[in-house]
C-alpha atoms as a PDB file:
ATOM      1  CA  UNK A   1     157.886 179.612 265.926  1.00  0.00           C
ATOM      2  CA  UNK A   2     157.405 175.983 266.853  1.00  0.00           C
ATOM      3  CA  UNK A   3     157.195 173.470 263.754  1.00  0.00           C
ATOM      4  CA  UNK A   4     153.739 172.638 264.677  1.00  0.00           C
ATOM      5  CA  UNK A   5     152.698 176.490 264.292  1.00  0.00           C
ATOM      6  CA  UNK A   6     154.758 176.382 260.786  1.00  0.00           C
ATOM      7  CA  UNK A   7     153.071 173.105 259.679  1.00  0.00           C
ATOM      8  CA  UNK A   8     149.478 174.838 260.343  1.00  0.00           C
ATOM      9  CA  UNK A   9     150.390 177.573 258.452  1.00  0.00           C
ATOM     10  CA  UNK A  10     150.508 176.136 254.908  1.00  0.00           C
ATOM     11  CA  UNK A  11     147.039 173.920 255.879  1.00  0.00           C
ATOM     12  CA  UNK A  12     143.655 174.961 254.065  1.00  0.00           C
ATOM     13  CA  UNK A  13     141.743 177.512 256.085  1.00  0.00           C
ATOM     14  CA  UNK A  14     138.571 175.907 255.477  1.00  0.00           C
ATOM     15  CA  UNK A  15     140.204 172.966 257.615  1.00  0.00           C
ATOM     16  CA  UNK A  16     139.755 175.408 260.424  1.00  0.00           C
ATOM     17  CA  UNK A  17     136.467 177.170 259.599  1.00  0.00           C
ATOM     18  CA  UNK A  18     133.776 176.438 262.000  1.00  0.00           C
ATOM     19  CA  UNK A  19     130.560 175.037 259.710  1.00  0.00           C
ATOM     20  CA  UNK A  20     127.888 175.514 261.977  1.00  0.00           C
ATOM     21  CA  UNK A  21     126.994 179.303 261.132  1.00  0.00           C
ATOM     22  CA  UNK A  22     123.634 180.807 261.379  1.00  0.00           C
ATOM     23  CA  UNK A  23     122.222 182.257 257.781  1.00  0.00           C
ATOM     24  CA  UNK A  24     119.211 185.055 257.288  1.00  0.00           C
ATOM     25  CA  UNK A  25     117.592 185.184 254.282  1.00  0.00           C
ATOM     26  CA  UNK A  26     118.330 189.705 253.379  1.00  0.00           C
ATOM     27  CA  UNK A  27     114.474 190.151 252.666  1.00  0.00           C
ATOM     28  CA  UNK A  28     113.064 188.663 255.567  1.00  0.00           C
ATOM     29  CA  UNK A  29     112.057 190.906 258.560  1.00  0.00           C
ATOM     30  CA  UNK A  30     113.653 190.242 261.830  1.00  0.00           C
ATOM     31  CA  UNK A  31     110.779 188.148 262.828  1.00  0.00           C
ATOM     32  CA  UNK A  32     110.928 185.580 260.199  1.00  0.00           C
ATOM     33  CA  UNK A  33     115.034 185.341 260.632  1.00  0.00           C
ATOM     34  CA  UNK A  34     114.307 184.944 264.982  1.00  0.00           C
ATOM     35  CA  UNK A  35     111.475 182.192 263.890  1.00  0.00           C
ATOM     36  CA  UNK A  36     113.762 180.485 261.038  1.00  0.00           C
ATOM     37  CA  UNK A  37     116.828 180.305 263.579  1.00  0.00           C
ATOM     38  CA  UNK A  38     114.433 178.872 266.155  1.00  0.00           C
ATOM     39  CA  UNK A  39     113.161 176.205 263.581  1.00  0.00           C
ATOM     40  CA  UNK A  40     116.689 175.085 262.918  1.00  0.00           C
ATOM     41  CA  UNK A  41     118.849 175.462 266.332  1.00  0.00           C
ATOM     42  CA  UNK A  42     122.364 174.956 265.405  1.00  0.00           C
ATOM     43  CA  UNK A  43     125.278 173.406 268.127  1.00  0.00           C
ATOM     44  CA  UNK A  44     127.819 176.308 269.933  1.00  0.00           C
ATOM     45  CA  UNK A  45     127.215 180.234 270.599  1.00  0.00           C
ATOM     46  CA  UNK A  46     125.615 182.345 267.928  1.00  0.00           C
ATOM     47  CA  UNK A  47     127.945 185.478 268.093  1.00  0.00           C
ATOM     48  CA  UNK A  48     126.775 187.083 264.018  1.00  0.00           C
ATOM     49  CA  UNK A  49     123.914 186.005 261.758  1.00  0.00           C
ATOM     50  CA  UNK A  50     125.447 186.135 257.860  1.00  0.00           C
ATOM     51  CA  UNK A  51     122.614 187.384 255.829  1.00  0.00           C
ATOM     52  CA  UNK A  52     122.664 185.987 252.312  1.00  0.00           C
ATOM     53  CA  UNK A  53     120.236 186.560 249.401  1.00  0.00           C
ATOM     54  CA  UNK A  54     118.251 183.991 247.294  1.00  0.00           C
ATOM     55  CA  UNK A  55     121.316 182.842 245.445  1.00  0.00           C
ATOM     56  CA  UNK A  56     122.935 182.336 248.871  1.00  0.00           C
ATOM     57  CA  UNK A  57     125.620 185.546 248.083  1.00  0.00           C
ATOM     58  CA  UNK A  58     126.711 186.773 251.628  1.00  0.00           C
ATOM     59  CA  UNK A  59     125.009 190.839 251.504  1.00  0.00           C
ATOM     60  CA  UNK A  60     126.544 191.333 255.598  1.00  0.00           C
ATOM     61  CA  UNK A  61     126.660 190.234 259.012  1.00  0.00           C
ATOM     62  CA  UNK A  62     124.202 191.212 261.554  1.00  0.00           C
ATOM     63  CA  UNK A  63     125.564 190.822 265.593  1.00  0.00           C
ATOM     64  CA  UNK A  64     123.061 188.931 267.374  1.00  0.00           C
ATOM     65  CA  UNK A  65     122.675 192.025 269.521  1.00  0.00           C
ATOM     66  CA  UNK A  66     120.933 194.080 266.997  1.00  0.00           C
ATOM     67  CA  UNK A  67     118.845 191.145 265.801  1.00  0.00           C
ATOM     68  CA  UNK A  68     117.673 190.551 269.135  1.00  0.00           C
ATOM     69  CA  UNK A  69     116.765 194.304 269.856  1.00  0.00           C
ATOM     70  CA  UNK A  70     114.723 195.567 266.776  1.00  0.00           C
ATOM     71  CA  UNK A  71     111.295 195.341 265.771  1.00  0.00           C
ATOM     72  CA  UNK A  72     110.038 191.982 264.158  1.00  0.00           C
ATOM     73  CA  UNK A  73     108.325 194.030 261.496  1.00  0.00           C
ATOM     74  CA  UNK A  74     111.845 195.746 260.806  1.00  0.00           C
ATOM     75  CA  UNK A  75     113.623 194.275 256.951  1.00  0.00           C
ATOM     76  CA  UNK A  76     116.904 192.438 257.637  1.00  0.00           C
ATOM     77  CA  UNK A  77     118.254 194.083 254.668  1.00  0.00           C
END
């Protein structure tokens, strides 16, 4: 392992997180999450959608896949 690769190993993960993630309220319906996410675009590829609750508690991960292919009326949750 190259000293570079060791030095990144003891660095914060955060430092390497990417901050530009999508979040879904859990009890809106997948019409209200596609409308919210088109109200607030966000920069790079949207691979999941993290769907939190009101206290912003992560409840899952929905790919953008399923979002895209259900029913508006259908609950995120």
């Amino acid at each position: 392992m190259s000293e570079l690769t060791v030095d990144r190993l003891h660095e914060p993960v955060l430092q390497h997180a990417r901050q530009d993630f999508v979040r879904v309220l859990s009890h809106h319906t997948v019409g209200e999450a596609l409308r919210y996410v088109q109200q607030h675009p966000v920069e790079g590829r949207i691979v999941y959608f993290y769907v939190v609750d009101d206290d912003n508690r992560l409840k899952g991960v929905v790919p953008t896949r399923r979002l895209l292919l259900n029913p508006p009326e259908k609950p995120i949750a």
